[in-house]
C-alpha atoms as a PDB file:
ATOM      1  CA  UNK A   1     -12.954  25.237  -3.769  1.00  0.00           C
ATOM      2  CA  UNK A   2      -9.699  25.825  -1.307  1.00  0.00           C
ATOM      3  CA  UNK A   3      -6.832  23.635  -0.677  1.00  0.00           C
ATOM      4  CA  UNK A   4      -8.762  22.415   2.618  1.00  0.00           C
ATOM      5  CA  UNK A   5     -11.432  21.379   0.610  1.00  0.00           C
ATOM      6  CA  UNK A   6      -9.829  19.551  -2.441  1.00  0.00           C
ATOM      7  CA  UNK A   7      -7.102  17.785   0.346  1.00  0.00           C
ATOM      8  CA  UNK A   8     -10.195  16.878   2.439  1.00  0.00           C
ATOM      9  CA  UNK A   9     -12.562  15.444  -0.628  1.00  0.00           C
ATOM     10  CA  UNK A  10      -8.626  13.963  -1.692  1.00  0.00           C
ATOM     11  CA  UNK A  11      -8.147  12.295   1.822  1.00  0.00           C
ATOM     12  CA  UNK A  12     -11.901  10.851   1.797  1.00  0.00           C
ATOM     13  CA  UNK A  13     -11.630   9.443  -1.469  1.00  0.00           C
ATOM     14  CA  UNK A  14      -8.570   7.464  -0.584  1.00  0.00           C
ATOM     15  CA  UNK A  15     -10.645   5.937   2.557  1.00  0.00           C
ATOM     16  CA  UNK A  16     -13.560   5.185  -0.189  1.00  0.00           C
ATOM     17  CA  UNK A  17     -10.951   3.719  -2.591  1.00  0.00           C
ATOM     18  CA  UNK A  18      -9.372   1.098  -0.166  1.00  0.00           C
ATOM     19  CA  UNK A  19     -12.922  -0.314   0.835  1.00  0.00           C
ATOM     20  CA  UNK A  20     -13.707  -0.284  -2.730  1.00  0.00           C
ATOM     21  CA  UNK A  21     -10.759  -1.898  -3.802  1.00  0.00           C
ATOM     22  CA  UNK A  22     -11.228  -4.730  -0.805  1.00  0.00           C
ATOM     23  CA  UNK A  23     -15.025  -5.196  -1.564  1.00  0.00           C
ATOM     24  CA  UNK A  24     -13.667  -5.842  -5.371  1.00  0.00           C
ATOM     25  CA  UNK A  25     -10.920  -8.452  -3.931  1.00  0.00           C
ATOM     26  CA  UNK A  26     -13.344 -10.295  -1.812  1.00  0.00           C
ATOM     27  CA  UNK A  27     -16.290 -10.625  -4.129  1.00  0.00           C
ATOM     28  CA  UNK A  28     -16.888 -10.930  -7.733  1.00  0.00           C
ATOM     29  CA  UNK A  29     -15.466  -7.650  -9.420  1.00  0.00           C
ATOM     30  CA  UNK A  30     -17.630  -5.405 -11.826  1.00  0.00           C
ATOM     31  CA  UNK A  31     -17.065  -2.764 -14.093  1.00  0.00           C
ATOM     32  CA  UNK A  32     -15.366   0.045 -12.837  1.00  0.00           C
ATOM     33  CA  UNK A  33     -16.378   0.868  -8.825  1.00  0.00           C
ATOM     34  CA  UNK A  34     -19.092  -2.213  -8.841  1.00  0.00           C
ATOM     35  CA  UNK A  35     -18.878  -5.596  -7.341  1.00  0.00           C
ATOM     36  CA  UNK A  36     -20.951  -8.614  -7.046  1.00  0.00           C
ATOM     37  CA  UNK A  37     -22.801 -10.905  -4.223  1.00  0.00           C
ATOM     38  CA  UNK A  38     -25.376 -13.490  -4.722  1.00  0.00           C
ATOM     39  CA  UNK A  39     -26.933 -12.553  -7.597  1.00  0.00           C
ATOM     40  CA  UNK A  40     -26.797  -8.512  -6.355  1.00  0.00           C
ATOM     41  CA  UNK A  41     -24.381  -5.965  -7.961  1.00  0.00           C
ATOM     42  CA  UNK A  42     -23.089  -3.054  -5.858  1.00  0.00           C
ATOM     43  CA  UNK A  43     -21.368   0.392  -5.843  1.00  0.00           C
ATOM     44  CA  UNK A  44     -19.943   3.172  -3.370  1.00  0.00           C
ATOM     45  CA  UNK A  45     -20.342   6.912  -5.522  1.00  0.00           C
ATOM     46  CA  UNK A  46     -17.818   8.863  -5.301  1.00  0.00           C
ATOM     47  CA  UNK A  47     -16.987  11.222  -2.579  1.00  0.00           C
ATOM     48  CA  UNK A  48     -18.374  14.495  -3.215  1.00  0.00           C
ATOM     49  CA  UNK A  49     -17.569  17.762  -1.033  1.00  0.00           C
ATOM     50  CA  UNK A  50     -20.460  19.677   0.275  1.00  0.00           C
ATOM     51  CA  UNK A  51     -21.154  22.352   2.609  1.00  0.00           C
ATOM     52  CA  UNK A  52     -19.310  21.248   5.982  1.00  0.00           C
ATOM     53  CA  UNK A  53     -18.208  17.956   5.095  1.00  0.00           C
ATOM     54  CA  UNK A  54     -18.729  14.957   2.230  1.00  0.00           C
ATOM     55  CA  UNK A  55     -21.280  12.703   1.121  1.00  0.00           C
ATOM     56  CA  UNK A  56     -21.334   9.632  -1.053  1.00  0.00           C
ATOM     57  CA  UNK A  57     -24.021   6.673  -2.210  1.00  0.00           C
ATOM     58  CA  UNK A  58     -24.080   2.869  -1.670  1.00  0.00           C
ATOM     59  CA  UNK A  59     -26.317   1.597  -4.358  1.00  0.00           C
ATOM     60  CA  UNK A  60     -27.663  -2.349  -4.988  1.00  0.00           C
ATOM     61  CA  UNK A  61     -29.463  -3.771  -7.979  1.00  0.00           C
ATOM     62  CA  UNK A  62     -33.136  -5.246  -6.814  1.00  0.00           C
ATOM     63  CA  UNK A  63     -33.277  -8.837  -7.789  1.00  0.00           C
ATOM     64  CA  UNK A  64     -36.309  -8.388 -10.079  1.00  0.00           C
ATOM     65  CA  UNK A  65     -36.002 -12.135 -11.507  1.00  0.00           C
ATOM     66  CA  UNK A  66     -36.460 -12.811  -7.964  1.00  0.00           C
ATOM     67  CA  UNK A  67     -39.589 -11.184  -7.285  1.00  0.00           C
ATOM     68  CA  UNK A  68     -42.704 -13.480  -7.353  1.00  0.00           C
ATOM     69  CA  UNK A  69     -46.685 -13.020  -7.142  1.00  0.00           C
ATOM     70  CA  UNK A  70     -47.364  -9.795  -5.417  1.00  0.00           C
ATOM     71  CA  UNK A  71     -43.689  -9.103  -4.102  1.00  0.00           C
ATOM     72  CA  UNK A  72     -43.084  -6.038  -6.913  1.00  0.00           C
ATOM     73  CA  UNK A  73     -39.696  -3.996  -7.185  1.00  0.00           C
ATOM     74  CA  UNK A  74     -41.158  -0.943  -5.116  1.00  0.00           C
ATOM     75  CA  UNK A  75     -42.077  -3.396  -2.387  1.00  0.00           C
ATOM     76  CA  UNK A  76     -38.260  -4.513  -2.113  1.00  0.00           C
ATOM     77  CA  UNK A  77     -36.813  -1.150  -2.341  1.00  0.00           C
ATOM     78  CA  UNK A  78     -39.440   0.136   0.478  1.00  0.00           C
ATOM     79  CA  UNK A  79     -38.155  -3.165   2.605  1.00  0.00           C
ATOM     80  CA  UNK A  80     -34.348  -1.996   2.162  1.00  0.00           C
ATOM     81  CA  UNK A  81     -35.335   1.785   3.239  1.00  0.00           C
ATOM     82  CA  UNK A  82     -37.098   0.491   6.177  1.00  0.00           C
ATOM     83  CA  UNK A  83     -33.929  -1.748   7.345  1.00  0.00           C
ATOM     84  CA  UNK A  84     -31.651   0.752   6.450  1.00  0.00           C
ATOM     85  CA  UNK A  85     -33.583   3.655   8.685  1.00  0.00           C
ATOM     86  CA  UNK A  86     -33.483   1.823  11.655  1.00  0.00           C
ATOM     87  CA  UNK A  87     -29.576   2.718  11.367  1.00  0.00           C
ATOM     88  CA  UNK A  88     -27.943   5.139  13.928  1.00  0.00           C
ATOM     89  CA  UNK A  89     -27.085   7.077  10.726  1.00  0.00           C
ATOM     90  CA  UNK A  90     -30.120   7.355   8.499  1.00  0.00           C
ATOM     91  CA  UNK A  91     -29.728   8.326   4.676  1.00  0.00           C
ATOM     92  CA  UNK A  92     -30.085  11.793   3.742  1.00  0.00           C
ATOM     93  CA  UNK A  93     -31.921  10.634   0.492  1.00  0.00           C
ATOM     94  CA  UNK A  94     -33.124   6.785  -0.390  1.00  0.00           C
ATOM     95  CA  UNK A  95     -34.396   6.132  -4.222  1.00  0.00           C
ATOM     96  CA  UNK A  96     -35.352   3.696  -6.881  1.00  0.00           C
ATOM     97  CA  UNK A  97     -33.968   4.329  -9.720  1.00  0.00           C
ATOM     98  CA  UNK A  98     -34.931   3.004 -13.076  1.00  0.00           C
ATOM     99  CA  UNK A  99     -31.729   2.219 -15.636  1.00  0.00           C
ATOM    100  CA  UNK A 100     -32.852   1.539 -18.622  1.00  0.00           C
ATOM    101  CA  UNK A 101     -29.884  -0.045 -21.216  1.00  0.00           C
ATOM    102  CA  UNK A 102     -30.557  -0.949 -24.903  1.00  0.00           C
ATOM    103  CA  UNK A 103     -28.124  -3.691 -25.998  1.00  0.00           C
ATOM    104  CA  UNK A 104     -27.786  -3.782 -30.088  1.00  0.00           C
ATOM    105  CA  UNK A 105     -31.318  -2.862 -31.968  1.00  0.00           C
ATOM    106  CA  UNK A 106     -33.982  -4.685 -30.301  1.00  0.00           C
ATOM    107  CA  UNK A 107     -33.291  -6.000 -26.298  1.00  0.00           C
ATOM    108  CA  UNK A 108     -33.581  -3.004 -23.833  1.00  0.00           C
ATOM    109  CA  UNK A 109     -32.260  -4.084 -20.155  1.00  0.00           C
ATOM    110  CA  UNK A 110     -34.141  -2.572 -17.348  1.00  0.00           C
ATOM    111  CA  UNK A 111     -31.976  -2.532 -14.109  1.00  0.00           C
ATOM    112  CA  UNK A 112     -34.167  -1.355 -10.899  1.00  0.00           C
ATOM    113  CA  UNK A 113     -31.425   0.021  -8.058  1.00  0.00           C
ATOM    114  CA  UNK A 114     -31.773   1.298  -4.642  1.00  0.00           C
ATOM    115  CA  UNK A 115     -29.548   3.950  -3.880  1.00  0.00           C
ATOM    116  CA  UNK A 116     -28.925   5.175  -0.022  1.00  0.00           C
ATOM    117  CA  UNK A 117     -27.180   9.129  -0.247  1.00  0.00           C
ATOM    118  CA  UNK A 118     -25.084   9.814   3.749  1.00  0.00           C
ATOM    119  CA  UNK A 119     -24.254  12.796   3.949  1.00  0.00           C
ATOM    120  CA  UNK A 120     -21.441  13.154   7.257  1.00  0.00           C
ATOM    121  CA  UNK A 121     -20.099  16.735   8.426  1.00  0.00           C
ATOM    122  CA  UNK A 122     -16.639  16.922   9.043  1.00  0.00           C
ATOM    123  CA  UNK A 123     -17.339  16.846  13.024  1.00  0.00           C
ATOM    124  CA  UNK A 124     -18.719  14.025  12.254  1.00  0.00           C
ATOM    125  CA  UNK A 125     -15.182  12.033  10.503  1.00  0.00           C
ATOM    126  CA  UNK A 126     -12.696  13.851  12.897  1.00  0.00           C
ATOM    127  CA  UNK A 127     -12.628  15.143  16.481  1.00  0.00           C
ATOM    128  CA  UNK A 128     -10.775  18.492  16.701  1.00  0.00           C
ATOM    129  CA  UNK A 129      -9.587  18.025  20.723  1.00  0.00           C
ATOM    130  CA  UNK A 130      -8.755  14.483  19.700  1.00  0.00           C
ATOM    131  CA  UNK A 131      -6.299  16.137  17.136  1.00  0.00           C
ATOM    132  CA  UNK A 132      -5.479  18.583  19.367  1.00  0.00           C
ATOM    133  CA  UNK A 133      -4.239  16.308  22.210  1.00  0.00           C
ATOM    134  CA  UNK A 134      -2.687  13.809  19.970  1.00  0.00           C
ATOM    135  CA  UNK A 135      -0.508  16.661  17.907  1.00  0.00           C
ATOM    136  CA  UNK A 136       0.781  18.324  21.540  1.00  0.00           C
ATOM    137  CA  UNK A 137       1.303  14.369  22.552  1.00  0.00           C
ATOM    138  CA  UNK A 138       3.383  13.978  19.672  1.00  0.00           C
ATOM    139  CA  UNK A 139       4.916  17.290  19.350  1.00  0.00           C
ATOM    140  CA  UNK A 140       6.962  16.544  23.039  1.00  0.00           C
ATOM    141  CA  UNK A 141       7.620  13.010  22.100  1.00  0.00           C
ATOM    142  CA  UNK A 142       7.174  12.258  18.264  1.00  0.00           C
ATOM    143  CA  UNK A 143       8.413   8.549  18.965  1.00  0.00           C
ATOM    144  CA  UNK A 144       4.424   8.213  19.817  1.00  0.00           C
ATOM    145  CA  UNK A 145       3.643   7.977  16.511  1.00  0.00           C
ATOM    146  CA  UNK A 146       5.016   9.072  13.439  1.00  0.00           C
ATOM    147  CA  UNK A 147       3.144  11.377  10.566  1.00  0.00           C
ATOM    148  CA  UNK A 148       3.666  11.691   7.124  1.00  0.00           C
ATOM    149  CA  UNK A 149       4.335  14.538   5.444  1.00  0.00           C
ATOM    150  CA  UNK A 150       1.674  16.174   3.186  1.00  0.00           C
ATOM    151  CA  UNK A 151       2.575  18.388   0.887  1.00  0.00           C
ATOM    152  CA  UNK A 152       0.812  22.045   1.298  1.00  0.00           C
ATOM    153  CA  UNK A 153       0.693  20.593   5.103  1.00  0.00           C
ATOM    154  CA  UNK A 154       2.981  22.067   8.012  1.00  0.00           C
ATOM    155  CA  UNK A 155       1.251  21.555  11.098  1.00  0.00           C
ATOM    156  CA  UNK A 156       1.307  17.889  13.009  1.00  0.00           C
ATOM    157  CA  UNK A 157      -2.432  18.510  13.632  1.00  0.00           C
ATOM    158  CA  UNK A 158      -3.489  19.199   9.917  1.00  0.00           C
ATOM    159  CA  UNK A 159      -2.150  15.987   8.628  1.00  0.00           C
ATOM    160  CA  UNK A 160      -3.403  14.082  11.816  1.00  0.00           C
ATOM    161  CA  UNK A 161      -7.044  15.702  10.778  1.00  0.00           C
ATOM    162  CA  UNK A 162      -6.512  14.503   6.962  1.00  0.00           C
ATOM    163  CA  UNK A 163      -5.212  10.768   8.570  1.00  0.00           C
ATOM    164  CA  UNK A 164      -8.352  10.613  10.555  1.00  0.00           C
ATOM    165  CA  UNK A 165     -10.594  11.473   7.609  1.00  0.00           C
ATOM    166  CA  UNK A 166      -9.474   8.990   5.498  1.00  0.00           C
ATOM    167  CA  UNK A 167      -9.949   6.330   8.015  1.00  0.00           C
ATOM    168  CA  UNK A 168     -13.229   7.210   9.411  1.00  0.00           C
ATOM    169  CA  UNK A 169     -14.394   7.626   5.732  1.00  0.00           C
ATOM    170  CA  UNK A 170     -13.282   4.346   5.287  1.00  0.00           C
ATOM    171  CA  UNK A 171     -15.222   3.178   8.319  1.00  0.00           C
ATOM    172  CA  UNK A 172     -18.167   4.715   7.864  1.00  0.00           C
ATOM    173  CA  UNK A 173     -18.457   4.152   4.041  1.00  0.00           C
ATOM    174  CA  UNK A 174     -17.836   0.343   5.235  1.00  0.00           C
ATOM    175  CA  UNK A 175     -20.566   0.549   7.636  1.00  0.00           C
ATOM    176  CA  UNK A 176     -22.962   1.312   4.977  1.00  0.00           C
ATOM    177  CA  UNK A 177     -22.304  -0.897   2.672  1.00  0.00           C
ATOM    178  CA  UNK A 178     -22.087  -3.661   5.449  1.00  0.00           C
ATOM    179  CA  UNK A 179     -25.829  -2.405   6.245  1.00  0.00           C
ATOM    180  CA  UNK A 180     -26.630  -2.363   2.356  1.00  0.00           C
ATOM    181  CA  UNK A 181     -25.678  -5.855   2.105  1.00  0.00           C
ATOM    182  CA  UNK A 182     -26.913  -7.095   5.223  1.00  0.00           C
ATOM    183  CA  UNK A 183     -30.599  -5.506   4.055  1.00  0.00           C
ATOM    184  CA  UNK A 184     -30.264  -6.798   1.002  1.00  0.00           C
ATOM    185  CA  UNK A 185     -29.698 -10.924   2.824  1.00  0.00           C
ATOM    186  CA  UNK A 186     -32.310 -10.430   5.145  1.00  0.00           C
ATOM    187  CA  UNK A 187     -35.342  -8.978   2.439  1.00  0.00           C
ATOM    188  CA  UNK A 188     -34.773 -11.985   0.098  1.00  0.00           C
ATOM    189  CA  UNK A 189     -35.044 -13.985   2.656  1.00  0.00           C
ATOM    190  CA  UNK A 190     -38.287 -12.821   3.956  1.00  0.00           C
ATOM    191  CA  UNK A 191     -39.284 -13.233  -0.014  1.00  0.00           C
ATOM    192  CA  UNK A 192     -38.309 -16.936   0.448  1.00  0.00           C
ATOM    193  CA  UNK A 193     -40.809 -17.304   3.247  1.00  0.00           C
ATOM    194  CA  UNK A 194     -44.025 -15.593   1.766  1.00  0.00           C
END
């Protein structure tokens, strides 16, 4: 991995981070990256780098002490997928996954969890022209707007493309989770009705 890469996966982590960090602040905190609505715990994975850009997951618990009669855990997570699809920006990957936890010798805690996997191309987080435009902008009159300084960064337009990853990361890992959540409201409350 180059610079480029680790100060772009750097620059999209600290977009993840703050909407972490405000998701924690505005509902109940969990361990580590996890908070909690309603009865539902969630989490944003990490950032990870990949070919052309970043991915991460948003994740939920299914409410299995919910689930009555016929409605099954499989039948939730398929109703989550489906709202979720319908998104401009579909998952690369949507599972169930199984956690199984044994707590001292006997109990074993079975956690079922939906996991969404986005997967964005750097195109996608930052417009090159944009950045282009805005650094010549600023470069005759930097009262426009003023730019850190990144270290390992000389050009105007490099940290403008690094700013503008962070953000949109930030946006578009909000969006997600907004989505997640909003899925999440809208299956239980179709439960409630059957």
């Amino acid at each position: 991995m180059n610079l480029r890469h680790l100060l772009f996966q750097k620059y999209a982590s600290e977009g993840r981070d703050r909407l972490v960090a405000e998701l924690k602040q505005a509902y109940a905190p969990k361990k580590g990256d996890r908070f909690h609505i309603t009865g539902i715990t969630y989490e944003i994975g990490q950032i990870f780098p990949v070919e052309g850009g970043i991915e991460f997951e948003v994740s939920s618990k299914i409410p299995i002490e919910e689930l009555t009669g016929k409605q099954t855990p499989g039948k939730f997570f398929e109703a989550i997928k489906k709202f979720c699809a319908r998104s401009p920006k579909k998952p690369e990957y949507a599972g169930m996954d199984d956690i199984v936890q044994t707590i001292g010798e006997q109990e074993i805690k079975k956690r079922d969890y939906v996991r969404l996997r986005y997967k964005y191309a750097f195109e996608e987080l930052f417009d090159e022209q944009e950045i282009q435009r805005e650094a010549e902008a600023i470069s005759q009159d930097n009262s426009l707007r003023e730019v850190p300084e990144i270290p390992g960064v000389v050009t105007v337009a490099g940290r403008l493309v690094l700013l503008s990853l962070r953000e949109n990361t930030y946006q578009q890992s909000k969006d997600k989770m907004t989505r997640l959540i909003e899925a999440n409201k809208q299956v239980r409350e179709g439960l409630k009705s059957n």
